[in-house]
C-alpha atoms as a PDB file:
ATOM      1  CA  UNK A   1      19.448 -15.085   8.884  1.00  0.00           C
ATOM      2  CA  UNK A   2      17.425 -14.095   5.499  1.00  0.00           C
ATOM      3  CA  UNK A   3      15.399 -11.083   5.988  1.00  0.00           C
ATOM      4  CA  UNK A   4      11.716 -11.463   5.210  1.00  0.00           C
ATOM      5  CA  UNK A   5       9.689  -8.513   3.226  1.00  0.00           C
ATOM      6  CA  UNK A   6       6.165  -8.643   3.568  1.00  0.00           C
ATOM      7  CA  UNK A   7       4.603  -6.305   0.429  1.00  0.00           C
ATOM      8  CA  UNK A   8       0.969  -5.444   0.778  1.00  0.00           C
ATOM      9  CA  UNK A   9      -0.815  -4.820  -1.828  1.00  0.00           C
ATOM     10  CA  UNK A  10      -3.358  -1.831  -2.321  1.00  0.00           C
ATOM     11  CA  UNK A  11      -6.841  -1.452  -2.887  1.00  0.00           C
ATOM     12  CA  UNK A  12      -7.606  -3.223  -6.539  1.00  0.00           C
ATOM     13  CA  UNK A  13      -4.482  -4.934  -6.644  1.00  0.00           C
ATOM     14  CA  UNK A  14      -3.554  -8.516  -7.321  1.00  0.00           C
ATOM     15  CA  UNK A  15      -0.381  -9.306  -6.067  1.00  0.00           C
ATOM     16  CA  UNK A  16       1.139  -8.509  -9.333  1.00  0.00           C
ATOM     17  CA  UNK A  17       1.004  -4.463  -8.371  1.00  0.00           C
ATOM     18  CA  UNK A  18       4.445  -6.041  -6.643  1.00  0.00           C
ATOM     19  CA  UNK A  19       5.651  -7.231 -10.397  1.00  0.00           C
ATOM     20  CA  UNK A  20       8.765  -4.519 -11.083  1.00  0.00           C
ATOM     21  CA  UNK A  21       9.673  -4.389  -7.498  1.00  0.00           C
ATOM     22  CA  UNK A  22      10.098  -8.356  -6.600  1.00  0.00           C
ATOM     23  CA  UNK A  23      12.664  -9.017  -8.720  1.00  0.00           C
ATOM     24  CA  UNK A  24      14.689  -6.160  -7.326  1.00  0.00           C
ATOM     25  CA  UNK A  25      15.048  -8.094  -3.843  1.00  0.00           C
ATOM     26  CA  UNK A  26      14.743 -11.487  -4.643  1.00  0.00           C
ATOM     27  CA  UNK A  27      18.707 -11.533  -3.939  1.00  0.00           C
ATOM     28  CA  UNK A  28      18.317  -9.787  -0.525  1.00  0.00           C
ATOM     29  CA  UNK A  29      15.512 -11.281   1.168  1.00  0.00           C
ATOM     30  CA  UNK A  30      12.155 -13.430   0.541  1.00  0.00           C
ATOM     31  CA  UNK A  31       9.249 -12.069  -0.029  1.00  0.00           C
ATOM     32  CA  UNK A  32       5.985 -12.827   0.742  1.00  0.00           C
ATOM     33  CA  UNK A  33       2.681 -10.764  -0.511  1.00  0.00           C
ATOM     34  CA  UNK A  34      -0.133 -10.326   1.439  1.00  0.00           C
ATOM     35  CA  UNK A  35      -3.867 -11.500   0.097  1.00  0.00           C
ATOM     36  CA  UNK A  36      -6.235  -8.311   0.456  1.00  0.00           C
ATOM     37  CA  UNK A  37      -8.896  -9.819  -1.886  1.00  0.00           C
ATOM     38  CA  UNK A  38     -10.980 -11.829   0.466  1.00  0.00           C
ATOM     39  CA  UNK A  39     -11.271  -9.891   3.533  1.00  0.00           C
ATOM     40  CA  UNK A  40     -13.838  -7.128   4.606  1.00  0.00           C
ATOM     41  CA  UNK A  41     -12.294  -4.996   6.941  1.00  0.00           C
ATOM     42  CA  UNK A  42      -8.240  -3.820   7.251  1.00  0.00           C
ATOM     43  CA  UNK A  43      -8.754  -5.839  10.768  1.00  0.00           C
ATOM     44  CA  UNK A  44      -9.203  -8.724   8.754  1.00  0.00           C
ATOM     45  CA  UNK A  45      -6.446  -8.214   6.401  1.00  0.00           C
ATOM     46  CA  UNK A  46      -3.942  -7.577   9.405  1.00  0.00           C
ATOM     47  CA  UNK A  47      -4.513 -10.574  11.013  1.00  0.00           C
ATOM     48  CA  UNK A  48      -4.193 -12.884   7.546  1.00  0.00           C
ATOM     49  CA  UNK A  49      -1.179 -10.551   6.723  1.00  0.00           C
ATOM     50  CA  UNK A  50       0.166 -11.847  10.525  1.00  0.00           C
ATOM     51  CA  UNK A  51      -0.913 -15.737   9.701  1.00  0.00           C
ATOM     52  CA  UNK A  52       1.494 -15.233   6.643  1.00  0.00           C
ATOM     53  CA  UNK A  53       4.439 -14.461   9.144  1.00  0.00           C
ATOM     54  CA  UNK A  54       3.803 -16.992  11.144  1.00  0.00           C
ATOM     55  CA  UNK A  55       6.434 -19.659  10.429  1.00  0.00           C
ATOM     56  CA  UNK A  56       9.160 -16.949  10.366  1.00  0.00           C
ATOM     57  CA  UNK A  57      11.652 -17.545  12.578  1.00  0.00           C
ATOM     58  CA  UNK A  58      11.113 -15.037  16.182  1.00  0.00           C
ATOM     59  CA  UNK A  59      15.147 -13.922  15.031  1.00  0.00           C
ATOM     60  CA  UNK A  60      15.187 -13.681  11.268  1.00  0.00           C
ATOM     61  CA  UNK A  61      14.436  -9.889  10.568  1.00  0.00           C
ATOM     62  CA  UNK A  62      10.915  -8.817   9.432  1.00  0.00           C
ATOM     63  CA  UNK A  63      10.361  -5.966   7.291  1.00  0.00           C
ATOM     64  CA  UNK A  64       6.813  -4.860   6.014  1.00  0.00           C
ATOM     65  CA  UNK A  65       5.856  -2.889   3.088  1.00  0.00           C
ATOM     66  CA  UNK A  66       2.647  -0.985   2.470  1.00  0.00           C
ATOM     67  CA  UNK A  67       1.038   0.340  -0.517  1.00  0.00           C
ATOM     68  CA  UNK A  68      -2.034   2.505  -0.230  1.00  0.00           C
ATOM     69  CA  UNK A  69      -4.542   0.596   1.238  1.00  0.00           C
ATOM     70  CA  UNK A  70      -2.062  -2.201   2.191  1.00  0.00           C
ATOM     71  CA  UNK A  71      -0.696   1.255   4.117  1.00  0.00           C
ATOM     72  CA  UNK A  72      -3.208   1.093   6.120  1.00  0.00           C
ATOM     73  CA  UNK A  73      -2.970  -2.638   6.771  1.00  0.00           C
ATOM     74  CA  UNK A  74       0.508  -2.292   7.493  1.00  0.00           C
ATOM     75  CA  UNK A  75      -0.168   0.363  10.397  1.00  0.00           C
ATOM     76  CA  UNK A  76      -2.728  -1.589  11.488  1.00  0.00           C
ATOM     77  CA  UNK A  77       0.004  -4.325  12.371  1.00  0.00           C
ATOM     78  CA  UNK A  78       2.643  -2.809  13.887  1.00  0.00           C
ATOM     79  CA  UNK A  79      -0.320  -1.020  15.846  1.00  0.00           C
ATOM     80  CA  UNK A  80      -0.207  -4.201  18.383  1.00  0.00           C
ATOM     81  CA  UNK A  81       2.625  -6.302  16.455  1.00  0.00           C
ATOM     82  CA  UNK A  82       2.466  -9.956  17.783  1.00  0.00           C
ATOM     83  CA  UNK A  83       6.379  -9.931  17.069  1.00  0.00           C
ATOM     84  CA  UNK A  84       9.627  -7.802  16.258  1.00  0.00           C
ATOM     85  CA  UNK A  85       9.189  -6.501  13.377  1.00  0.00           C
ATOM     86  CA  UNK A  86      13.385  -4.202  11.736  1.00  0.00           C
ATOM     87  CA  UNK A  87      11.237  -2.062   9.011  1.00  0.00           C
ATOM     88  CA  UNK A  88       8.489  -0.483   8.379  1.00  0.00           C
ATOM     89  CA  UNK A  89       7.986   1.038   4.849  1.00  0.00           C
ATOM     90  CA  UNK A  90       5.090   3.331   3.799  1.00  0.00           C
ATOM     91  CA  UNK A  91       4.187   3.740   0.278  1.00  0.00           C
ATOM     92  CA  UNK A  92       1.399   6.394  -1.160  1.00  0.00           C
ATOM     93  CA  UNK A  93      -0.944   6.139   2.048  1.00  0.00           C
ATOM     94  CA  UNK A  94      -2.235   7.557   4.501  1.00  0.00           C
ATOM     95  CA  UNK A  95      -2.404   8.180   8.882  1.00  0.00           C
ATOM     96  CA  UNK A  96      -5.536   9.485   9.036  1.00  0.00           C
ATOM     97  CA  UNK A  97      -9.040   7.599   9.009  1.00  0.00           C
ATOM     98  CA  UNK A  98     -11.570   8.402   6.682  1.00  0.00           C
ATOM     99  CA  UNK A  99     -13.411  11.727   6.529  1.00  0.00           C
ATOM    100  CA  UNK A 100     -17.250  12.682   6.591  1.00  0.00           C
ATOM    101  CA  UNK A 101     -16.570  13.988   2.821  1.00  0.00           C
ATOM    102  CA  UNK A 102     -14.071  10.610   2.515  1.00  0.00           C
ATOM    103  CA  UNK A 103     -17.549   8.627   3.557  1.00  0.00           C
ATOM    104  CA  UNK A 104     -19.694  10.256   0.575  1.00  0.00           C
ATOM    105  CA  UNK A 105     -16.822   9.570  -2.102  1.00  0.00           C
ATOM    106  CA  UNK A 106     -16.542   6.124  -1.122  1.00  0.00           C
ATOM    107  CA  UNK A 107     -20.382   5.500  -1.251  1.00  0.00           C
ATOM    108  CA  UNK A 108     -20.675   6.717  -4.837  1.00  0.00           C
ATOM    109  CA  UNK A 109     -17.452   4.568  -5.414  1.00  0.00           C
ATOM    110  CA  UNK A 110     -18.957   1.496  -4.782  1.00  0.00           C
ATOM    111  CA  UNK A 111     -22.202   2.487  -6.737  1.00  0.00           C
ATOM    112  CA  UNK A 112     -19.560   3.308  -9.683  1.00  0.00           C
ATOM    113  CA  UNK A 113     -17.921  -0.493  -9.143  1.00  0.00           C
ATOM    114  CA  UNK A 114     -21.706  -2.167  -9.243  1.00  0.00           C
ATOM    115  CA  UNK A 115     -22.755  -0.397 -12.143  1.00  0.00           C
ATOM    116  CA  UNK A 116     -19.515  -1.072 -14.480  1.00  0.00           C
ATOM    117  CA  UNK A 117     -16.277  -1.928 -12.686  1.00  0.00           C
ATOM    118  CA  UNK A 118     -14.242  -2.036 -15.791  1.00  0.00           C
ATOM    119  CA  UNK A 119     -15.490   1.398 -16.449  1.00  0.00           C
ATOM    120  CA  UNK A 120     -14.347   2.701 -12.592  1.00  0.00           C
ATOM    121  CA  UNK A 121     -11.183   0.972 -13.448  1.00  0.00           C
ATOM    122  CA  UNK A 122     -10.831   2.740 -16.980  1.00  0.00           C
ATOM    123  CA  UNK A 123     -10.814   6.469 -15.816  1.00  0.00           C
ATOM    124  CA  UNK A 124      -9.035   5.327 -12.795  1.00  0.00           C
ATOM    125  CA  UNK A 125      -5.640   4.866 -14.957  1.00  0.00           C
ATOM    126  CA  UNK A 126      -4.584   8.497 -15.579  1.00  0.00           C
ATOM    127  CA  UNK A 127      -5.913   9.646 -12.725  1.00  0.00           C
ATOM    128  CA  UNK A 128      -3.322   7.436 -10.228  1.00  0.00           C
ATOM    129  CA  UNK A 129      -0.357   8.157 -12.688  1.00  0.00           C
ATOM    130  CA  UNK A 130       1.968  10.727 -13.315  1.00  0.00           C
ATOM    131  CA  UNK A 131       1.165  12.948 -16.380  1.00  0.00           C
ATOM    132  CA  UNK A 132       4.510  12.241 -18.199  1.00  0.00           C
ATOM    133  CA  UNK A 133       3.375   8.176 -18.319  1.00  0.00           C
ATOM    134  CA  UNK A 134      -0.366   9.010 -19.620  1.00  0.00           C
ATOM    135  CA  UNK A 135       0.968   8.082 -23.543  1.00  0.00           C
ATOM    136  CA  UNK A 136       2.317   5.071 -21.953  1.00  0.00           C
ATOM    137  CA  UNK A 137       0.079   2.321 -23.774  1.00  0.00           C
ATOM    138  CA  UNK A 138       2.071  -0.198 -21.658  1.00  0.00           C
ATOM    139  CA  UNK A 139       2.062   1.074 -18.564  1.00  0.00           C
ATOM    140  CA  UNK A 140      -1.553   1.034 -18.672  1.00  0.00           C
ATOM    141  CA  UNK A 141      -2.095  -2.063 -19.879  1.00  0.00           C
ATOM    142  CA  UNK A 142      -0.238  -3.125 -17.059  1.00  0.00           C
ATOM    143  CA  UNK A 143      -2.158  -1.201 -14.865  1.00  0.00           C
ATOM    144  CA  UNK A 144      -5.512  -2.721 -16.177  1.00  0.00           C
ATOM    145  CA  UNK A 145      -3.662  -6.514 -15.850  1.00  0.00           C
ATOM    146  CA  UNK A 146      -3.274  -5.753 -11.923  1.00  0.00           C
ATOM    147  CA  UNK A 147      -6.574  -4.033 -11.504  1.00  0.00           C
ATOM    148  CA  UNK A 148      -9.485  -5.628 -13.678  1.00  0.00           C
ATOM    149  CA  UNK A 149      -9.352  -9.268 -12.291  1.00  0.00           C
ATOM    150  CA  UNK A 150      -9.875  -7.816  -9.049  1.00  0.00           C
ATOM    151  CA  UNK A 151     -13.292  -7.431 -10.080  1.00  0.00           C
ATOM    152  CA  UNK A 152     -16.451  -5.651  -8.081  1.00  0.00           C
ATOM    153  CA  UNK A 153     -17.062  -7.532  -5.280  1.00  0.00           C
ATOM    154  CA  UNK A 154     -14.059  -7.665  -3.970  1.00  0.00           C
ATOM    155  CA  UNK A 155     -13.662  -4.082  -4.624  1.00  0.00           C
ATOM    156  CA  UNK A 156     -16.675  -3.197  -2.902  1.00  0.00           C
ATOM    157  CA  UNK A 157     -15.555  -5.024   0.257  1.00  0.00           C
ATOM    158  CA  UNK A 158     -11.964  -3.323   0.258  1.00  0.00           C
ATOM    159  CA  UNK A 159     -14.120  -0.059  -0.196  1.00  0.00           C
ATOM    160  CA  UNK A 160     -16.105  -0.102   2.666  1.00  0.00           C
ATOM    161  CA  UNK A 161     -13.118  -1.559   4.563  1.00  0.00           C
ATOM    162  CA  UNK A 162     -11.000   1.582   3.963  1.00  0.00           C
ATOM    163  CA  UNK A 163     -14.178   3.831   4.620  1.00  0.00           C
ATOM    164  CA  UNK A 164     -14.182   1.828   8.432  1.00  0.00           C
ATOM    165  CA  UNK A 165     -10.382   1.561   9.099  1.00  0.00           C
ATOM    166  CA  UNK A 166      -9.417   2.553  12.350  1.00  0.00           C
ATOM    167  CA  UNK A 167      -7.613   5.980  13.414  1.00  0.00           C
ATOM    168  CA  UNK A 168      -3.954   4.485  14.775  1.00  0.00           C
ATOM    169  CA  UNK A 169      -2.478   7.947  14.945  1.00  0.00           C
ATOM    170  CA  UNK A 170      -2.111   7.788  18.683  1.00  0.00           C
ATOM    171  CA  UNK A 171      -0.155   4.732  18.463  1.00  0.00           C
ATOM    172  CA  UNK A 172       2.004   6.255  14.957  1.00  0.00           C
ATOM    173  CA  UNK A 173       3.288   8.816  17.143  1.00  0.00           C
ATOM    174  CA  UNK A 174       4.881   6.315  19.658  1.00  0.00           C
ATOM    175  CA  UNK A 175       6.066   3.752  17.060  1.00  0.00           C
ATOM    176  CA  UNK A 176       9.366   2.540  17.713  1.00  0.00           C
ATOM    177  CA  UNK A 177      10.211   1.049  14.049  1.00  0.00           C
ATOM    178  CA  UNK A 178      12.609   2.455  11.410  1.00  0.00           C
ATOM    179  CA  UNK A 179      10.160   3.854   8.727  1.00  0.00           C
ATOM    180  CA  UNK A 180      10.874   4.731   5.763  1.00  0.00           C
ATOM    181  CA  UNK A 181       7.867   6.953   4.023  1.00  0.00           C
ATOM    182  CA  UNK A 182       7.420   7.254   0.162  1.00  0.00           C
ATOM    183  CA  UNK A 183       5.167   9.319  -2.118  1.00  0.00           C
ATOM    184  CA  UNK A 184       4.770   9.943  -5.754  1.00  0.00           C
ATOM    185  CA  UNK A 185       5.060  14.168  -6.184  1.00  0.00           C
ATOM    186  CA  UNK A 186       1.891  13.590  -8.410  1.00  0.00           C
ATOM    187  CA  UNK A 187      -0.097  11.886  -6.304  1.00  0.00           C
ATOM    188  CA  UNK A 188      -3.748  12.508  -6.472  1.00  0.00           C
ATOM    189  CA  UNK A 189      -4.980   9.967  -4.778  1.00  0.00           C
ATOM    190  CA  UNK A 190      -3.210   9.802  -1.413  1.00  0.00           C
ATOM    191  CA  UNK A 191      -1.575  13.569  -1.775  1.00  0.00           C
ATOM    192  CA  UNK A 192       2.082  14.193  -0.746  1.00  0.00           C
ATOM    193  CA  UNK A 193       0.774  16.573   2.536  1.00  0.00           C
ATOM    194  CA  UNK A 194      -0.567  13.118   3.627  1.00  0.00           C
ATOM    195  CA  UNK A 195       3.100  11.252   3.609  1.00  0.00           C
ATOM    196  CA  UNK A 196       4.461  14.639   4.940  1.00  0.00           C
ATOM    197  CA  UNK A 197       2.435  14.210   8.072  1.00  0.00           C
ATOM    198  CA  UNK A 198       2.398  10.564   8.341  1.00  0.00           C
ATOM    199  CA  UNK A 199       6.530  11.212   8.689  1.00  0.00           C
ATOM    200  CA  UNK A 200       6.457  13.731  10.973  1.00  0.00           C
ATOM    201  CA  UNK A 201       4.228  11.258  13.360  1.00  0.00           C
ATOM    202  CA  UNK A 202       6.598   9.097  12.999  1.00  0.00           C
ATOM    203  CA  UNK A 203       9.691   9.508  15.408  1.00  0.00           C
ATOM    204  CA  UNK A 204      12.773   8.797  13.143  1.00  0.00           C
ATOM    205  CA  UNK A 205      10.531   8.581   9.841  1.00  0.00           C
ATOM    206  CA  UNK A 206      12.580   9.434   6.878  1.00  0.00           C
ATOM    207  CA  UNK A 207      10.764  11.029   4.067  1.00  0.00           C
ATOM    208  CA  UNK A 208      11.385  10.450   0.220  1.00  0.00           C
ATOM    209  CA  UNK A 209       9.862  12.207  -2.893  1.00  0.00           C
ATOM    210  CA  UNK A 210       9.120   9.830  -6.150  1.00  0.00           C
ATOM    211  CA  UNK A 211       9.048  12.930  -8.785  1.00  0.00           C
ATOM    212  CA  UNK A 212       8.148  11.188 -11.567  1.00  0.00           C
ATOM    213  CA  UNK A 213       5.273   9.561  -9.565  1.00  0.00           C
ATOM    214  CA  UNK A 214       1.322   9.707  -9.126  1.00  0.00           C
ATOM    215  CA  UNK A 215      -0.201   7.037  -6.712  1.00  0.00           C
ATOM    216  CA  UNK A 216       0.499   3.801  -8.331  1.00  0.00           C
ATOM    217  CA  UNK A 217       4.316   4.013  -7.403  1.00  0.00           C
ATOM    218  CA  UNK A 218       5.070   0.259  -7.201  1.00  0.00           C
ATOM    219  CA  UNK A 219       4.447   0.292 -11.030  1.00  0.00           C
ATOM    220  CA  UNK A 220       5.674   3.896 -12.322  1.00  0.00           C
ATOM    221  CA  UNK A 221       8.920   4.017 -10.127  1.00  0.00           C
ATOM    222  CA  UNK A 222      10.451   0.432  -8.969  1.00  0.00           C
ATOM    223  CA  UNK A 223      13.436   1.319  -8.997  1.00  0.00           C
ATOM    224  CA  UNK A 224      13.395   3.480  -6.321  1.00  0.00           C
ATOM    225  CA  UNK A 225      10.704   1.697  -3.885  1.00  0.00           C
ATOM    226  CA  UNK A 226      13.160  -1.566  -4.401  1.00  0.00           C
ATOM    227  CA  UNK A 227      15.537   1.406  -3.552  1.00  0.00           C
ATOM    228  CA  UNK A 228      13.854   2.293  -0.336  1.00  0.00           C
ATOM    229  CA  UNK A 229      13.422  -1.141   0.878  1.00  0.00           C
ATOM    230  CA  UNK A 230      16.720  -2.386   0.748  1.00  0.00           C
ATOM    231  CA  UNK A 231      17.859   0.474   3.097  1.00  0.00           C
ATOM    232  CA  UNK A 232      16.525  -1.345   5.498  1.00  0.00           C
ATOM    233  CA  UNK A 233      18.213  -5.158   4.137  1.00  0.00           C
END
């Protein structure tokens, strides 16, 4: 039976953050991306991300994807999966909840986002990418495609979700899921020592460096997340 990939997206991402990897696995399996736009807490994101599963088949093989925030999401889920799920992959994210200093940042975030969200969005673009892609006119007009219609409100609520997500660690270090864990060397946002201890919660986790990688992974490396997922296809 066709495998299903769920991709999440993650925080001020349309679905097209998934763009350069979806056509990469459109011959192995179909895909289905996750809405993270309307929701105001990861809880509520899990259980839409679920409702999207819902007509799959109890024996065709589920795998999900997360990417940053859609990290979290993705733990979230296979926290207390409703159903089977073959693969679990972990892009750029994240085991830990947020910190006291985490708390502040996001606070002045979301004063940043009401006071000129294309701004935020702006000096966001070299900051989440590796240095060698920062003359990339392209790349970044990509980026600002995927990130500007998000728009403030919405990225308000997916801030203060993040800033309230729940600690799953406990449950990480009992999963029972293949994972496969991913993370740009360049990373700023989410930073590699993160991934690094997200795998070794994970029993089995296999770890994989993106060199030529800062956070936004799905759009400065594919290749090699396509790569990662169809391991598990």
């Amino acid at each position: 039976m066709r495998p299903v990939v769920l991709l999440i997206p993650g925080m001020l991402n349309t679905a097209a953050i998934w763009d350069r990897v979806a056509p990469l696995l459109q011959d192995a399996a179909e895909l289905r991306i996750a809405d993270v736009l309307t929701q105001s807490s990861i809880a509520e994101m899990t259980r839409d991300a679920w409702a999207l599963l819902a007509d799959v088949p109890p024996t065709a093989p589920v795998l999900i994807c997360g990417f940053s925030m859609g990290g979290y999401v993705a733990i979230d889920m296979v926290a207390r999966p409703p159903r089977s799920v073959a693969g679990l992959v972990l892009l750029d994210t994240s085991p830990r909840p947020e910190s006291p200093d985490g708390e502040i940042v996001r606070a002045k975030t979301i004063t940043a986002f009401e006071r000129n969200f294309a701004k935020v969005v702006e000096n966001m673009l070299a900051f989440t990418t590796h240095p060698d892609h920062h003359q990339d006119t392209a790349l970044f007009d990509t980026l600002r495609a995927i990130m500007l219609p998000v728009g403030a409100q919405a990225a308000v609520r997916q801030t203060r979700a993040v800033a309230a997500r729940a600690d799953h660690r406990a449950q990480l270090a009992a999963l029972a899921i293949p994972t496969r864990v991913l993370c740009g060397r360049e990373d700023k946002v989410t930073p590699p020592e993160l991934s690094q201890e997200l795998a070794d919660l994970i029993p089995g986790a296999q770890l994989e460096w993106l060199a030529q990688s800062g956070h936004m992974a799905p759009v400065e490396q594919p290749r090699e997340v396509a790569n990662a997922i169809r391991k598990f296809l």
